[in-house]
N, C-alpha and C. Protein backbone atom coordinates (compact mmCIF):
# COMPACT_ATOMS: atom_id res chain seq x y z
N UNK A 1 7.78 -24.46 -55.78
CA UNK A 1 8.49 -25.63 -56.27
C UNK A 1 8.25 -26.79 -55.31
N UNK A 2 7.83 -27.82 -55.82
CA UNK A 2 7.59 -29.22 -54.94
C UNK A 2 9.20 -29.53 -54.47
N UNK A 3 9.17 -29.92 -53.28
CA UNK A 3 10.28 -29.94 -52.67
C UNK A 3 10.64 -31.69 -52.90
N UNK A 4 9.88 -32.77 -53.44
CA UNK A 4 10.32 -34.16 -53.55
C UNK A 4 10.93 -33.67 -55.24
N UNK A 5 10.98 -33.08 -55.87
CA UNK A 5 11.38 -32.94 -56.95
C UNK A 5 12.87 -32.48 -57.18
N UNK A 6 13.04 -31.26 -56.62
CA UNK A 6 14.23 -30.64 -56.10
C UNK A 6 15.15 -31.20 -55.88
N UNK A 7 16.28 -31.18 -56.95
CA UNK A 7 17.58 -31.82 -56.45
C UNK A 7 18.54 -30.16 -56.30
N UNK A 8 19.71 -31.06 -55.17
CA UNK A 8 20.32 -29.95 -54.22
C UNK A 8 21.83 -30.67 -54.42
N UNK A 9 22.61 -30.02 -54.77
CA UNK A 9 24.00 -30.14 -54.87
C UNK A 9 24.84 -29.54 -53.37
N UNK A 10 25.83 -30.60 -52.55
CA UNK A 10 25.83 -29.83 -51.10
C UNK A 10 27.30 -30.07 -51.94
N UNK A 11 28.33 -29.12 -51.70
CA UNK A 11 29.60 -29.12 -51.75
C UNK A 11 30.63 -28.66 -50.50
N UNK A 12 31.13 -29.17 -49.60
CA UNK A 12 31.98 -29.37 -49.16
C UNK A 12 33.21 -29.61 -48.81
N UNK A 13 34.45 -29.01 -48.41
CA UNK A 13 35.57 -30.37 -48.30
C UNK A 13 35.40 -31.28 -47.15
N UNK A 14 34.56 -31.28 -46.25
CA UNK A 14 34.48 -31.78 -44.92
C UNK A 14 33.55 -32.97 -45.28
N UNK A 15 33.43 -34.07 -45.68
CA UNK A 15 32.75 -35.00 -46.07
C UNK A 15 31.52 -35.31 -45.42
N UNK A 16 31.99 -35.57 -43.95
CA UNK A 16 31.20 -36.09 -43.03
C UNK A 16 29.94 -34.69 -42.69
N UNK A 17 30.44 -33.72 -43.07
CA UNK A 17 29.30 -32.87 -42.56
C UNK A 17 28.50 -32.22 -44.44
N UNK A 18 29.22 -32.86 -45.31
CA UNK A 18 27.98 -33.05 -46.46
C UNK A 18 27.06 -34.33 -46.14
N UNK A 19 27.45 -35.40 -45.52
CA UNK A 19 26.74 -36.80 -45.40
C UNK A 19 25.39 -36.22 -44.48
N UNK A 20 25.99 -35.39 -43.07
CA UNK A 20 24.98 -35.02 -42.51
C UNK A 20 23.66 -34.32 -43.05
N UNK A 21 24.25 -33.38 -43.65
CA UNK A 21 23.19 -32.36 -44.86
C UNK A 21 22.20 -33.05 -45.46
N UNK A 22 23.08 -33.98 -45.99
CA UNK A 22 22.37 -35.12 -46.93
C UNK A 22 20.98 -35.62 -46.59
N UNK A 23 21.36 -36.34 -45.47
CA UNK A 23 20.58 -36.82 -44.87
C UNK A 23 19.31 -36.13 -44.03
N UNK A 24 19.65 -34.75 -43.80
CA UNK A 24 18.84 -34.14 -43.08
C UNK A 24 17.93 -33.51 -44.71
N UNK A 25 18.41 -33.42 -45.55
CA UNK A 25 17.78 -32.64 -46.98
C UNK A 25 16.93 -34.09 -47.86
N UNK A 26 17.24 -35.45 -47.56
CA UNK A 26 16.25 -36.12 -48.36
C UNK A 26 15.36 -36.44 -47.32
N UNK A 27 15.51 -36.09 -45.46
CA UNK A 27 14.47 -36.47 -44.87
C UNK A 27 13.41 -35.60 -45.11
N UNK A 28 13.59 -34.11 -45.79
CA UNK A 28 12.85 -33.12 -46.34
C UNK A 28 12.24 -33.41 -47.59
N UNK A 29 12.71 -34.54 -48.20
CA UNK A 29 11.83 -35.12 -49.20
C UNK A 29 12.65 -34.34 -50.74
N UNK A 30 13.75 -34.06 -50.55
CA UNK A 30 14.89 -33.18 -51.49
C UNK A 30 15.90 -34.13 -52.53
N UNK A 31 15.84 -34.23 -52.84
CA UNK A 31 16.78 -35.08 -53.79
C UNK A 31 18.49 -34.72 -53.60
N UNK A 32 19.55 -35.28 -52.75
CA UNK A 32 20.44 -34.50 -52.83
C UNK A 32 21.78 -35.22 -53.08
N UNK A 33 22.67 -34.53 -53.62
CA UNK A 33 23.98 -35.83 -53.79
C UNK A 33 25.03 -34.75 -53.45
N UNK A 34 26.24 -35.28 -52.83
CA UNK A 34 26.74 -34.39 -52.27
C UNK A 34 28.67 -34.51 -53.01
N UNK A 35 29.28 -33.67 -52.53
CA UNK A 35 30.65 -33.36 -53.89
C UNK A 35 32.11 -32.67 -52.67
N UNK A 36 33.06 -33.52 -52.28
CA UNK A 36 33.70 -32.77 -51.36
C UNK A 36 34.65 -32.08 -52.09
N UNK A 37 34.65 -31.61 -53.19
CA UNK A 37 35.54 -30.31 -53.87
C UNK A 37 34.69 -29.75 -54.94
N UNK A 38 35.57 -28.83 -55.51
CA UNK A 38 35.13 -27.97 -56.74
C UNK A 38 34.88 -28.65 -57.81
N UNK A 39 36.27 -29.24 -58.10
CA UNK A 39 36.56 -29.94 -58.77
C UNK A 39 34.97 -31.05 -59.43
N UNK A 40 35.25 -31.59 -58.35
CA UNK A 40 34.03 -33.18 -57.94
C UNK A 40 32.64 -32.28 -58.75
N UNK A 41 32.67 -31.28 -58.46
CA UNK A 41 31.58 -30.90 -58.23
C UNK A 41 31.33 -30.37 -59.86
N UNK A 42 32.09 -30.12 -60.08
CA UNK A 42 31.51 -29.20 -61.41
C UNK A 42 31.77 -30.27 -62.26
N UNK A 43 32.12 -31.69 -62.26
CA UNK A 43 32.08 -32.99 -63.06
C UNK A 43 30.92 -33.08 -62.76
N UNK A 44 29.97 -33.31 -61.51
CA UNK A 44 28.19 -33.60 -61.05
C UNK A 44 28.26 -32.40 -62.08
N UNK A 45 27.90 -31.29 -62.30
CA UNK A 45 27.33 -30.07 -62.73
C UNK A 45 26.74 -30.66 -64.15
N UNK A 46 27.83 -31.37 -64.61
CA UNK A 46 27.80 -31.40 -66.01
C UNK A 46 27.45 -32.86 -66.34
N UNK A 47 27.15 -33.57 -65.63
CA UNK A 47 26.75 -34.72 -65.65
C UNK A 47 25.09 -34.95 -64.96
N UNK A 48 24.88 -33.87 -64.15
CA UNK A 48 23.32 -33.87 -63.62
C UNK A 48 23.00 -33.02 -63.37
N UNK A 49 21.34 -32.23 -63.59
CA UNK A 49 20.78 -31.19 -63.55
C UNK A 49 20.40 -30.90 -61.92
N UNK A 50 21.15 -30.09 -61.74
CA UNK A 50 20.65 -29.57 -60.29
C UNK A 50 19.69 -27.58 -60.15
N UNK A 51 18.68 -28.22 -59.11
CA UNK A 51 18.26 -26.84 -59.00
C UNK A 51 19.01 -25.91 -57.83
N UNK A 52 19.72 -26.60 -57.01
CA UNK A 52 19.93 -25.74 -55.96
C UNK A 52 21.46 -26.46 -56.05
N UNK A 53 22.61 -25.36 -55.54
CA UNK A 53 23.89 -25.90 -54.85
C UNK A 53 23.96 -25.19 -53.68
N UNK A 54 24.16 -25.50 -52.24
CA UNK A 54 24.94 -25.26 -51.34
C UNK A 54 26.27 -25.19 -51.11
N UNK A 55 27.16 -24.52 -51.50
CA UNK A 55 28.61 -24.23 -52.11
C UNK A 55 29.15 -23.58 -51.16
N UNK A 56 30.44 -24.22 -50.34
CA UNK A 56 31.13 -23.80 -49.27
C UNK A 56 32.01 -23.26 -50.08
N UNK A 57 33.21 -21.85 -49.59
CA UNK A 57 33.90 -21.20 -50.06
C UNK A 57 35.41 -21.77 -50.50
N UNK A 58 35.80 -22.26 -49.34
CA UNK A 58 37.33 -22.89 -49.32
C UNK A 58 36.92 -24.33 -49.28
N UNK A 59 37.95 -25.01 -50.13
CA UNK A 59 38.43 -26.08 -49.71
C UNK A 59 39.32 -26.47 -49.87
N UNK A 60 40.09 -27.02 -48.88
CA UNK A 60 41.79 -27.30 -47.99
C UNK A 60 42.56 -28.03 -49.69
N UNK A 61 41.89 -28.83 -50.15
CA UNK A 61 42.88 -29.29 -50.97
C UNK A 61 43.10 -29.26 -52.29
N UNK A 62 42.33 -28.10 -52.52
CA UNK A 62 42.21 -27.59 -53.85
C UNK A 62 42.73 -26.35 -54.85
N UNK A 63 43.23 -26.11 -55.77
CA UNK A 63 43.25 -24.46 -56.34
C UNK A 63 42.49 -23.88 -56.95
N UNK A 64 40.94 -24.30 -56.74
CA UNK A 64 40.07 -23.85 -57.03
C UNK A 64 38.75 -23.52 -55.73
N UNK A 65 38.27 -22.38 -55.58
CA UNK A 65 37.66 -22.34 -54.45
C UNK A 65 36.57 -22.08 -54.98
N UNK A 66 35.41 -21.89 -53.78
CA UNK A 66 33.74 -21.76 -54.20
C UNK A 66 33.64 -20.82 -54.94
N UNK A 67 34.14 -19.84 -55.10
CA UNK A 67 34.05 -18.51 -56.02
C UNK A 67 34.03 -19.17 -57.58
N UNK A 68 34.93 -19.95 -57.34
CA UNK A 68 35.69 -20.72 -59.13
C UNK A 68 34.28 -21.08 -59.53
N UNK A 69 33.37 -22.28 -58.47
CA UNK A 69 32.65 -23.20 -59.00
C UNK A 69 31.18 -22.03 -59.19
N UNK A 70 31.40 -21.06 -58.51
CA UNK A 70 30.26 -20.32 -58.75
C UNK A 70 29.83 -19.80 -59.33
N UNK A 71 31.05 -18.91 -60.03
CA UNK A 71 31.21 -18.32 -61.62
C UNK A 71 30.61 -19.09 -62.29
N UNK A 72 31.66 -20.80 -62.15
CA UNK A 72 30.96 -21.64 -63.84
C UNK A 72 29.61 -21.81 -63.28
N UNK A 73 28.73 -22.07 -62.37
CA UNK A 73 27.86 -22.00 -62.02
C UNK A 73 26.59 -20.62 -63.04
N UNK A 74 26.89 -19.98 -63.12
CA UNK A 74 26.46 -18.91 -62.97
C UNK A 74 26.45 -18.71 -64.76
N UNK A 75 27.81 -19.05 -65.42
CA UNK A 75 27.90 -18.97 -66.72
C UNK A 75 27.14 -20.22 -67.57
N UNK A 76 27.82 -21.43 -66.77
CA UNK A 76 27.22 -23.06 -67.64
C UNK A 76 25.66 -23.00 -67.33
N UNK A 77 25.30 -22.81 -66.02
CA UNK A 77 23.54 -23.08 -65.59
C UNK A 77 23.12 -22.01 -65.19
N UNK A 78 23.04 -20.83 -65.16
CA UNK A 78 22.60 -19.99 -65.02
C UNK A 78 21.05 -19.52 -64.53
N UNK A 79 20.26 -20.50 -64.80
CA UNK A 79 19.20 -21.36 -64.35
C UNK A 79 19.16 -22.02 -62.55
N UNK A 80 20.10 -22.43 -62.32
CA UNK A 80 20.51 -23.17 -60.93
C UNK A 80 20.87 -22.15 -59.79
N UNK A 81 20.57 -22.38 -58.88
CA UNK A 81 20.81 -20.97 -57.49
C UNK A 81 21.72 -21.70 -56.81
N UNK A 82 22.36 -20.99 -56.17
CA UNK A 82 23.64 -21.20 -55.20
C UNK A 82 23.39 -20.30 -53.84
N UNK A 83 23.41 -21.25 -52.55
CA UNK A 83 23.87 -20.77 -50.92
C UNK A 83 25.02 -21.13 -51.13
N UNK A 84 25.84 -19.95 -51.11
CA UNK A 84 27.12 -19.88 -50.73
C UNK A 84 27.38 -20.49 -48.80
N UNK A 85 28.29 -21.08 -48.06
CA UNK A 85 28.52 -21.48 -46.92
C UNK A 85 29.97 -20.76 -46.51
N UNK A 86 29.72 -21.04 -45.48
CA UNK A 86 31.58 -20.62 -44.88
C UNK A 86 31.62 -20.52 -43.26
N UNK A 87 32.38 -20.96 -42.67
CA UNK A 87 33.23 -21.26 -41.21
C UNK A 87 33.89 -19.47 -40.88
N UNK A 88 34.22 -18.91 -42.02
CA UNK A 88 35.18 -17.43 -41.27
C UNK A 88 33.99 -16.66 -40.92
N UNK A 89 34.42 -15.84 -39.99
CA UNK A 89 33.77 -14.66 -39.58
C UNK A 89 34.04 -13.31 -39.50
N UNK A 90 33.42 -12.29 -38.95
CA UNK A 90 34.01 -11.15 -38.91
C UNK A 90 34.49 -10.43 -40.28
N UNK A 91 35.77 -9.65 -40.40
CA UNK A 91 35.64 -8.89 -41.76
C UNK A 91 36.34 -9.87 -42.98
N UNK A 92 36.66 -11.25 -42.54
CA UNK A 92 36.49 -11.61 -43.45
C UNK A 92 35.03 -12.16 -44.63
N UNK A 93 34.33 -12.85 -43.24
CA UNK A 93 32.54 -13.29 -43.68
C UNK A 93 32.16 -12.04 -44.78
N UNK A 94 32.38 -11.03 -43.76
CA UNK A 94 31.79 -10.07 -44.49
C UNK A 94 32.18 -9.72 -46.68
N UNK A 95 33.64 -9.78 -46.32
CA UNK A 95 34.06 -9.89 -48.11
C UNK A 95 33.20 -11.40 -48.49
N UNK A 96 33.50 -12.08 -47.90
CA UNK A 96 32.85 -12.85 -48.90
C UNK A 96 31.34 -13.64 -49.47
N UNK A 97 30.88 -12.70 -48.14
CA UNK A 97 29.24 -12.69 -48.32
C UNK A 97 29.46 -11.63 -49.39
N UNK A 98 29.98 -10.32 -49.20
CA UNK A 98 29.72 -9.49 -50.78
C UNK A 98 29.86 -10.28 -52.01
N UNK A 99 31.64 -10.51 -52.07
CA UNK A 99 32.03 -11.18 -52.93
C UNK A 99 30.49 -12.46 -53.66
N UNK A 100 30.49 -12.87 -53.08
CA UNK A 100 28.98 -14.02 -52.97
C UNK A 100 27.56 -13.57 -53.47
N UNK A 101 27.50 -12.62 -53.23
CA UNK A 101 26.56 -11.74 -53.89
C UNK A 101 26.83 -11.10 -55.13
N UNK A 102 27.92 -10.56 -55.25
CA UNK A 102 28.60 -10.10 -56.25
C UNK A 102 28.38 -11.03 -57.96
N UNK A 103 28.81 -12.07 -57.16
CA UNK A 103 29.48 -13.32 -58.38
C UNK A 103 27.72 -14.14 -58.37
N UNK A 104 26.45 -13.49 -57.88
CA UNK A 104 25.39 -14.43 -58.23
C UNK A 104 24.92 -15.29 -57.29
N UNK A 105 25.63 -15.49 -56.00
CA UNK A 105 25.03 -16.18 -55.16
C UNK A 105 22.95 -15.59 -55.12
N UNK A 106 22.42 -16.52 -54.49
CA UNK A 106 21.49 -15.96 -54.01
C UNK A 106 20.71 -15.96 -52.54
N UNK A 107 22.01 -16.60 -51.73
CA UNK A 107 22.04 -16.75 -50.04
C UNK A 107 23.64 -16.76 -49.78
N UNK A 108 23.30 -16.67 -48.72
CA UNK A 108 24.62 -16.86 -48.19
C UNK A 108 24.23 -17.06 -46.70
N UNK A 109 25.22 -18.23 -46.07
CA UNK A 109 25.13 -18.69 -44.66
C UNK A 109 26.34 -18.99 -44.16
N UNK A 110 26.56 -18.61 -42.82
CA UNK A 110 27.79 -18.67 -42.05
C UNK A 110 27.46 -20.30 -41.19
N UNK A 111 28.76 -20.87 -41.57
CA UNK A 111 28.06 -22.28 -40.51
C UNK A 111 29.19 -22.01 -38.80
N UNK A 112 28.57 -22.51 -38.11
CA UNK A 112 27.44 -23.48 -38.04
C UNK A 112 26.20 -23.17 -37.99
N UNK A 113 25.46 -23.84 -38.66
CA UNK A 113 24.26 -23.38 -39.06
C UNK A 113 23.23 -24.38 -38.37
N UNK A 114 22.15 -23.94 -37.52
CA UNK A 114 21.26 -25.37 -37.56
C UNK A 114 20.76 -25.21 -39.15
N UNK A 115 20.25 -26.57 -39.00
CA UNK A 115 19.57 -27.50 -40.51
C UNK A 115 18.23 -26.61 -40.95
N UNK A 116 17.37 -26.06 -39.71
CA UNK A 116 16.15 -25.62 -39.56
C UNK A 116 16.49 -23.97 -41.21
N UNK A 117 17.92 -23.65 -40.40
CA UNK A 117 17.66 -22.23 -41.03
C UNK A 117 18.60 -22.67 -42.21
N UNK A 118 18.29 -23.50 -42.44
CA UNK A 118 19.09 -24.13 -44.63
C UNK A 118 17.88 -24.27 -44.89
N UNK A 119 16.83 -24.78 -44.34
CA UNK A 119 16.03 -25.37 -44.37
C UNK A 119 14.96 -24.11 -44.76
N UNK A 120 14.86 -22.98 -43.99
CA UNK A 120 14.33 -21.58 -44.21
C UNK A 120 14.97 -20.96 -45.66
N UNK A 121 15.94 -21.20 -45.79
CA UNK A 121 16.79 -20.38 -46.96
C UNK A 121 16.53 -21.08 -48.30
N UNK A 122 16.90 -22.13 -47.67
CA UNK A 122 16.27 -23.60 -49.22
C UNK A 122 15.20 -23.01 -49.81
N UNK A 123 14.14 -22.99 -48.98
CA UNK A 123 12.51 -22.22 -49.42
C UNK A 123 12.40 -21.39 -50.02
N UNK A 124 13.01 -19.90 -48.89
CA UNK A 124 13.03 -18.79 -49.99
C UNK A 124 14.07 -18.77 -51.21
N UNK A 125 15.20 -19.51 -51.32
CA UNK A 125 15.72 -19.37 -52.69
C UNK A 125 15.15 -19.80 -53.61
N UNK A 126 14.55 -21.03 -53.93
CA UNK A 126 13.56 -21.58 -54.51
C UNK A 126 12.20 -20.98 -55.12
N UNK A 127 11.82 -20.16 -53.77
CA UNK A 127 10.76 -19.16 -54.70
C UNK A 127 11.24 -18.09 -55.14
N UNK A 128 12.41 -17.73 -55.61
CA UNK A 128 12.60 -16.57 -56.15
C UNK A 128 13.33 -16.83 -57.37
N UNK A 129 13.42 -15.69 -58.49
CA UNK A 129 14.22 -16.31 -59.46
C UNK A 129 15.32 -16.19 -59.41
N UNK A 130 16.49 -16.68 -60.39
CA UNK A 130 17.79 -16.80 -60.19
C UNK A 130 18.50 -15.36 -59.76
N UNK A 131 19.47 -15.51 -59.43
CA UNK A 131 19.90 -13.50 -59.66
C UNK A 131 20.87 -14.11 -60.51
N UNK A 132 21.20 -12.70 -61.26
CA UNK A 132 21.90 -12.32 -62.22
C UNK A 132 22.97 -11.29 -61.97
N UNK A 133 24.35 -12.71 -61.81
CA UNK A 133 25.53 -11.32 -61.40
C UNK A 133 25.57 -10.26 -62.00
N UNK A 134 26.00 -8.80 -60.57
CA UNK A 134 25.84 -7.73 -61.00
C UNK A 134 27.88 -7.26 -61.51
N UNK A 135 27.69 -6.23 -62.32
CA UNK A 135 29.28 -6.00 -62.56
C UNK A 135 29.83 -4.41 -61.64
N UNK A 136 28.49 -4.28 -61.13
CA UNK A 136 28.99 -2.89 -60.27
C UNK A 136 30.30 -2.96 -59.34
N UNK A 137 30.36 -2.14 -58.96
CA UNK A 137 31.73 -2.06 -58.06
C UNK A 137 31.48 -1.96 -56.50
N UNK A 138 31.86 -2.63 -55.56
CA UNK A 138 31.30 -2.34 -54.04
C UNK A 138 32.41 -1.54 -53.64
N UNK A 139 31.96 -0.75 -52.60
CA UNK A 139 33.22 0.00 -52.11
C UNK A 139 32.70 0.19 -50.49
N UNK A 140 33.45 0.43 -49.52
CA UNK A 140 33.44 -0.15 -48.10
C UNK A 140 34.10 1.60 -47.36
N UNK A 141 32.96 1.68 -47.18
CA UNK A 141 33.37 3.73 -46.09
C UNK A 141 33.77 3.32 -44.82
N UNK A 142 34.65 3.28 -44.42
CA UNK A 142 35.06 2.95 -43.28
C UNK A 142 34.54 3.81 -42.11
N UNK A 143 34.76 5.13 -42.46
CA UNK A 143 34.19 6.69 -41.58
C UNK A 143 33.09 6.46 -41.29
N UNK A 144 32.39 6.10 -42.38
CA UNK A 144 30.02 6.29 -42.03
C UNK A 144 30.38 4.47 -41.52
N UNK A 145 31.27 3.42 -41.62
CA UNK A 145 31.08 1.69 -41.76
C UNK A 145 29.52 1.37 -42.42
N UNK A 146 30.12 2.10 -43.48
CA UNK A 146 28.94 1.33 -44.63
C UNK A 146 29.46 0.94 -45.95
N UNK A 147 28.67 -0.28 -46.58
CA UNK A 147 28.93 -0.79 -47.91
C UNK A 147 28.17 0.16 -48.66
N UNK A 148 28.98 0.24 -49.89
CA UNK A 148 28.07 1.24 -50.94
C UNK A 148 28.35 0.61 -52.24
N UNK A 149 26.89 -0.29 -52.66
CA UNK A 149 26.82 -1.15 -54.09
C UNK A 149 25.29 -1.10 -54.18
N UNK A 150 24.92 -1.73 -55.16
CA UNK A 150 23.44 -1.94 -55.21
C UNK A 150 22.85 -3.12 -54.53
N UNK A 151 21.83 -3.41 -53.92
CA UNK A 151 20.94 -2.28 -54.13
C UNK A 151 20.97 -0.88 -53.39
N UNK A 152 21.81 -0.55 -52.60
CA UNK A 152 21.77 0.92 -52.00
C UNK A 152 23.17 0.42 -51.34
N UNK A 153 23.34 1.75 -49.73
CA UNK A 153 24.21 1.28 -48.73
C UNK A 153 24.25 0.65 -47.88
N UNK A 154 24.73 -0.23 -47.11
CA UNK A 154 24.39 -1.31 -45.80
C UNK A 154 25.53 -0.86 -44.71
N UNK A 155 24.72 -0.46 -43.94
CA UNK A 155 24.90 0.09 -42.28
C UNK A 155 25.87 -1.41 -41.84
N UNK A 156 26.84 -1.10 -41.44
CA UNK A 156 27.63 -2.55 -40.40
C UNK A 156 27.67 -2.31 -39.21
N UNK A 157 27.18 -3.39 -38.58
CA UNK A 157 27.14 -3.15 -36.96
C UNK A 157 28.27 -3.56 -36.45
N UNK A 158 28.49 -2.98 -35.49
CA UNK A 158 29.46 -3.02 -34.75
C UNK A 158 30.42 -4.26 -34.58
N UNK A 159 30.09 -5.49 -34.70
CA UNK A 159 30.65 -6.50 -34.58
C UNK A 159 31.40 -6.44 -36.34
N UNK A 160 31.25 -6.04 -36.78
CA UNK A 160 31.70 -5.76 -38.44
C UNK A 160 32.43 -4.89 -38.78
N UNK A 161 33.01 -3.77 -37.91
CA UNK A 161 33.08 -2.63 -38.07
C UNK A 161 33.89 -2.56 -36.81
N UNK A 162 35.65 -1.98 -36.66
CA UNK A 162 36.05 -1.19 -38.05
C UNK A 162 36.54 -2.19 -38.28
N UNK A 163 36.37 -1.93 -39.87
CA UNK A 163 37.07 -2.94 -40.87
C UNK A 163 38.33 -2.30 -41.02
């Protein structure tokens, strides 16, 4: 995919650090407009064709969180890929990188992030095709600290573990 073509939806509640994105994603030659809620955002959705969203999880002033916009994401454009974002760590990151995967994401990134590795992820999401939420069930072995969903089980290291 030509990357001057590519428009990128950054969603945020933190304004000033979508402006940054911004700016670092059209110096990449990216087309990008940026949305500090769910809300905001799924009015852009439906008002302009985007190939990519960068979709942070929470935001402070809303009752709708990234999960909400990801679903309609996933149902309205289904076509469009989503990096899920997020600030928590530890066993929470961890649910909601599943969760994120779960619901169709097709990245997921913990910030703070340098720009370089959005910038790595941008790429490979782009060359791959959309995913297609799965409806399986994840379930979390605490005894072995492994996830067990598809595509197989995932080993948690120690910093993850015990949950």
């Amino acid at each position: 995919m030509n990357s001057s073509v590519v428009s990128i939806l950054v969603v945020d509640d933190e304004l000033s650090f979508c402006e940054v994105l911004k700016i670092g994603l059209q110096d990449e030659g990216y087309r990008c407009n940026i949305s500090d809620g769910g809300a905001k955002a799924i009015k852009l959705l439906r008002e302009e064709k985007f190939d990519l969203v960068v979709l942070d999880i929470r935001f402070v002033s809303e009752s709708i969180d990234g999960f909400d916009v990801l679903k309609f994401i996933k149902k309205e454009y289904p076509k469009t890929k989503v990096i899920m974002m997020t600030a928590f760590s530890s066993e929470e990151g961890i649910w909601n990188e599943i969760n994120a995967k779960k619901f169709g994401a097709e990245d997921f990134i913990r910030k703070p992030f340098a720009l370089e590795m959005l910038l790595r992820d941008i790429k490979q999401v782009l060359e791959n095709p959309p995913t297609i939420p799965k409806r399986e069930e994840v379930s979390v072995s605490t005894n072995s600290a492994t996830v067990v969903g598809e595509p197989g089980p995932i080993a948690l290291i120690d910093a993850e573990h015990p949950l």
